[in-house]
Structures are given as structure tokens and as C-alpha cells.
Protein backbone atom coordinates (compact mmCIF):
# COMPACT_ATOMS: atom_id res chain seq x y z
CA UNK A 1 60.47 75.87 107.96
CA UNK A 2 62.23 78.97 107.50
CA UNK A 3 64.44 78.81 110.54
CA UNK A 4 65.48 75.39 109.85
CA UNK A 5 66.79 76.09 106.54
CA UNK A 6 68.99 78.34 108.75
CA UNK A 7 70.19 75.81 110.41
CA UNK A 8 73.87 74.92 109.18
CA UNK A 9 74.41 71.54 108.21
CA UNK A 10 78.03 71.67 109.93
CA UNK A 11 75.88 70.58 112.96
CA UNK A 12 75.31 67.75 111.77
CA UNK A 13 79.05 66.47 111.94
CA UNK A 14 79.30 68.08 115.33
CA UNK A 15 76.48 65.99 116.61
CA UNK A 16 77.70 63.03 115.01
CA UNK A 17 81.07 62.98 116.89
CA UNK A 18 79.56 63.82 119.87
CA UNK A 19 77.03 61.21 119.83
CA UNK A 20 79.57 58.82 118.99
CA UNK A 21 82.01 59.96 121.43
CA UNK A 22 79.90 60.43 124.40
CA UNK A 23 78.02 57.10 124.40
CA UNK A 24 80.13 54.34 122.40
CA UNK A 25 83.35 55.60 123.40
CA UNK A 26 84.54 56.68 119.74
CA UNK A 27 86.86 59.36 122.10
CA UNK A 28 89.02 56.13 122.73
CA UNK A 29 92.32 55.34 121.06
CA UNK A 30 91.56 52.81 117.90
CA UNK A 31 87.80 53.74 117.57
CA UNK A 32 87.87 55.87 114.52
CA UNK A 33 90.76 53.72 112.74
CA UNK A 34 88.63 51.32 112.20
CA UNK A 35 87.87 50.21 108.63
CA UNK A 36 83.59 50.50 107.84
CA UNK A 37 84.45 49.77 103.84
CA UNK A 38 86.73 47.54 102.89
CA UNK A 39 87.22 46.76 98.92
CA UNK A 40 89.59 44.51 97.15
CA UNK A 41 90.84 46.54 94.05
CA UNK A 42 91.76 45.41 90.85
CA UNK A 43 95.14 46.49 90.83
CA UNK A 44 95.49 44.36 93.89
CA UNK A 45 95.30 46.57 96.64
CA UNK A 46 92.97 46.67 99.43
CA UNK A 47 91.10 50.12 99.53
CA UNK A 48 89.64 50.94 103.48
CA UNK A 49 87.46 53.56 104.49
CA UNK A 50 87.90 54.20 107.60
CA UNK A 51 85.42 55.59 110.14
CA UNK A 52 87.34 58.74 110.39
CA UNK A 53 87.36 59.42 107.20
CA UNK A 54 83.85 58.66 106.21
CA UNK A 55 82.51 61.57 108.83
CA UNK A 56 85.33 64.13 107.28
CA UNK A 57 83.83 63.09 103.96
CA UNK A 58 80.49 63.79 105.48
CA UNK A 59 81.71 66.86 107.06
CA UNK A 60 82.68 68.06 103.90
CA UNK A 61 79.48 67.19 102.10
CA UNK A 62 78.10 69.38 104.60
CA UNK A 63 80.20 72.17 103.70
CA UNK A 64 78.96 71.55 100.26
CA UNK A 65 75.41 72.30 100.92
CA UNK A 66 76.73 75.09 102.88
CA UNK A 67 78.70 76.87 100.52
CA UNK A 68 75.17 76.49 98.37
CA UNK A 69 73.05 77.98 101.19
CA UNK A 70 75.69 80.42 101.42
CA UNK A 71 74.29 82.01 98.20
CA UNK A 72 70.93 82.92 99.26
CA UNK A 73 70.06 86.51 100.73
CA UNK A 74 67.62 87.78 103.29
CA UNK A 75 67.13 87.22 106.67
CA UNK A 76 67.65 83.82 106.32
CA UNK A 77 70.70 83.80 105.04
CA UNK A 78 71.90 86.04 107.87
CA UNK A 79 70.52 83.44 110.55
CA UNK A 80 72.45 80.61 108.89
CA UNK A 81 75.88 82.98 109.01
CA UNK A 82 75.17 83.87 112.73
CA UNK A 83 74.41 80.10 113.28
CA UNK A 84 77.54 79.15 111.57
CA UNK A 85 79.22 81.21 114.05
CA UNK A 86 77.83 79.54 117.27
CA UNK A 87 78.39 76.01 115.40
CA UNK A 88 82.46 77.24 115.23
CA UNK A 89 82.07 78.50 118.20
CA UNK A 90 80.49 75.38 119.99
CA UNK A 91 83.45 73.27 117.76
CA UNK A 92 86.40 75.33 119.73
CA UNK A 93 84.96 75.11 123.02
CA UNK A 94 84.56 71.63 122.86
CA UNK A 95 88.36 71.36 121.25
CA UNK A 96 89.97 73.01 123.93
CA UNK A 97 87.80 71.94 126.88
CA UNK A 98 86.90 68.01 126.05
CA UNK A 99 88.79 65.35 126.63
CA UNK A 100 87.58 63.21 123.91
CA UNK A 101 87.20 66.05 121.21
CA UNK A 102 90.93 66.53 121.13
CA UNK A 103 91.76 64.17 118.28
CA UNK A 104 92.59 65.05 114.98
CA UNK A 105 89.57 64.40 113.60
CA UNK A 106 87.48 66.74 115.62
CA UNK A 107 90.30 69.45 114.43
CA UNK A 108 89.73 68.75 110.78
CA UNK A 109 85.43 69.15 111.52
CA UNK A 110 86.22 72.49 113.32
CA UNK A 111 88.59 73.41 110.44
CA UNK A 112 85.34 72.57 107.75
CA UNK A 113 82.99 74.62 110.56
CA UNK A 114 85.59 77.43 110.04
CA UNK A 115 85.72 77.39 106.34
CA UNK A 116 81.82 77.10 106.15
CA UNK A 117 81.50 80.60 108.46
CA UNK A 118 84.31 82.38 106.17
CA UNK A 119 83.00 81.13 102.86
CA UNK A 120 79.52 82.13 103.42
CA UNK A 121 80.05 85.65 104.60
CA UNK A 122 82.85 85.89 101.77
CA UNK A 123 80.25 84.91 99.34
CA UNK A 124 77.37 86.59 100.91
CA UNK A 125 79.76 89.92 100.77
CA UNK A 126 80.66 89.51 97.38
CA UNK A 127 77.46 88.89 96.20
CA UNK A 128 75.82 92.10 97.89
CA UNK A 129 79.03 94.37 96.32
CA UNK A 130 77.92 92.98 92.95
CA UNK A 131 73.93 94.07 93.53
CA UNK A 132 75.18 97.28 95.04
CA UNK A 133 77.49 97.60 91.69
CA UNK A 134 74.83 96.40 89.09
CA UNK A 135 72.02 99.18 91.01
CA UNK A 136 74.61 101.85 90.70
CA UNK A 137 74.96 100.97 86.68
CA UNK A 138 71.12 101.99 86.39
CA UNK A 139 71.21 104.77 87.97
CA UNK A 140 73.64 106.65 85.14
């Protein structure tokens, strides 16, 4: 249990796309334009949510949880920031080397991977100055 709570939820995205890319040919021009919600507003417009869009919004939702997890210390904690790594990691060699992951959308998932692995050592830093500062006021 503990080492899949280490396990950052920025994978998720990753496997998405490449699930989608590699077997129902979502790496082809057209496949991610297309509309999966389509609502009539009242103002007249047509909203769509396209399928692009609805895995950044996932992607991002992942961040989300991330920048929660991100929180935690321990061991744990330290797993999911060396994971986050290899997830950014996995998300640049895949960029640069794969066909089908050079779209704009797979850029915009390895930006969120990016964010998640700054934000949660950022956080986890800042949090550990502030115990390291509030142990320091007892000590006086």
C-alpha cells in the first residue's frame, strides 16, 4: 500500500496517451480534435469538449492530487518525488524519440509532469525549512 501511494498520479495521463496512441491510432492527425461533449448553451453557442482537452483537464486533476501528496513527509514522500522524476523523465524521452508523442498535447502533459516534480520538491523544501525553523524556536 505504501509504495503505491508513491506512485504519482501524472502516470496516469502518460499511460492514457500512450494507450490511446499506440493501439487506436490517437497519434494520427484529427484524433484528439474530436468533440466527446458537445452542449448547446443558452446564450446560443455550442460549447465542445474536445478529446484533447478532456485528458489535459485530467492531467491537471492529476497534478491536483499531486500537489496534495506533495505535502506529506517521510520516505514516502521521497519515493513519490524520485518517481515524479522518472515519470518526467519517461515524458521527454518519449517527446523527443516518438513519432506519435510529438503533438502538442503530449507537450502540455510533460509540461504538468514538470510542474508536478518542481512543485513537490518546492513544497516538500519549504515545508522541512519551516520544521527546521519552528525546532530551532524551542531550543532558545
Amino acid at each position: 500500500m505504501r509504495l503505491f501511494s508513491a506512485v504519482p498520479f501524472t502516470l496516469f495521463s502518460l499511460l492514457i496517451y500512450n494507450a490511446l496512441a499506440f493501439t487506436v491510432g490517437a497519434g494520427e492527425p484529427g484524433f484528439w480534435a474530436q468533440p466527446m461533449i458537445t452542449i448547446q448553451m443558452v446564450s446560443g453557442a455550442t460549447f465542445e469538449l474536445l478529446a484533447s482537452d478532456l485528458l489535459i483537464t485530467v492531467g491537471l486533476f492529476f497534478l491536483f492530487i499531486e500537489i496534495l501528496k506533495a505535502t506529506r513527509i517521510g520516505t514516502t514522500a521521497l519515493l513519490d518525488h524520485m518517481f515524479s522524476v522518472l515519470v518526467f523523465v519517461a515524458y521527454l524521452v518519449e517527446f523527443l524519440v516518438l513519432q506519435p508523442a510529438a503533438t502538442s498535447l503530449f507537450f502540455i502533459l510533460m509540461a504538468i509532469s514538470l510542474i508536478d516534480v518542481i512543485a513537490g520538491f518546492s513544497i516538500s523544501i519549504t515545508g522541512a525549512r519551516r520544521d527546521v525553523s519552528f525546532g530551532h524556536g524551542d531550543m532558545h
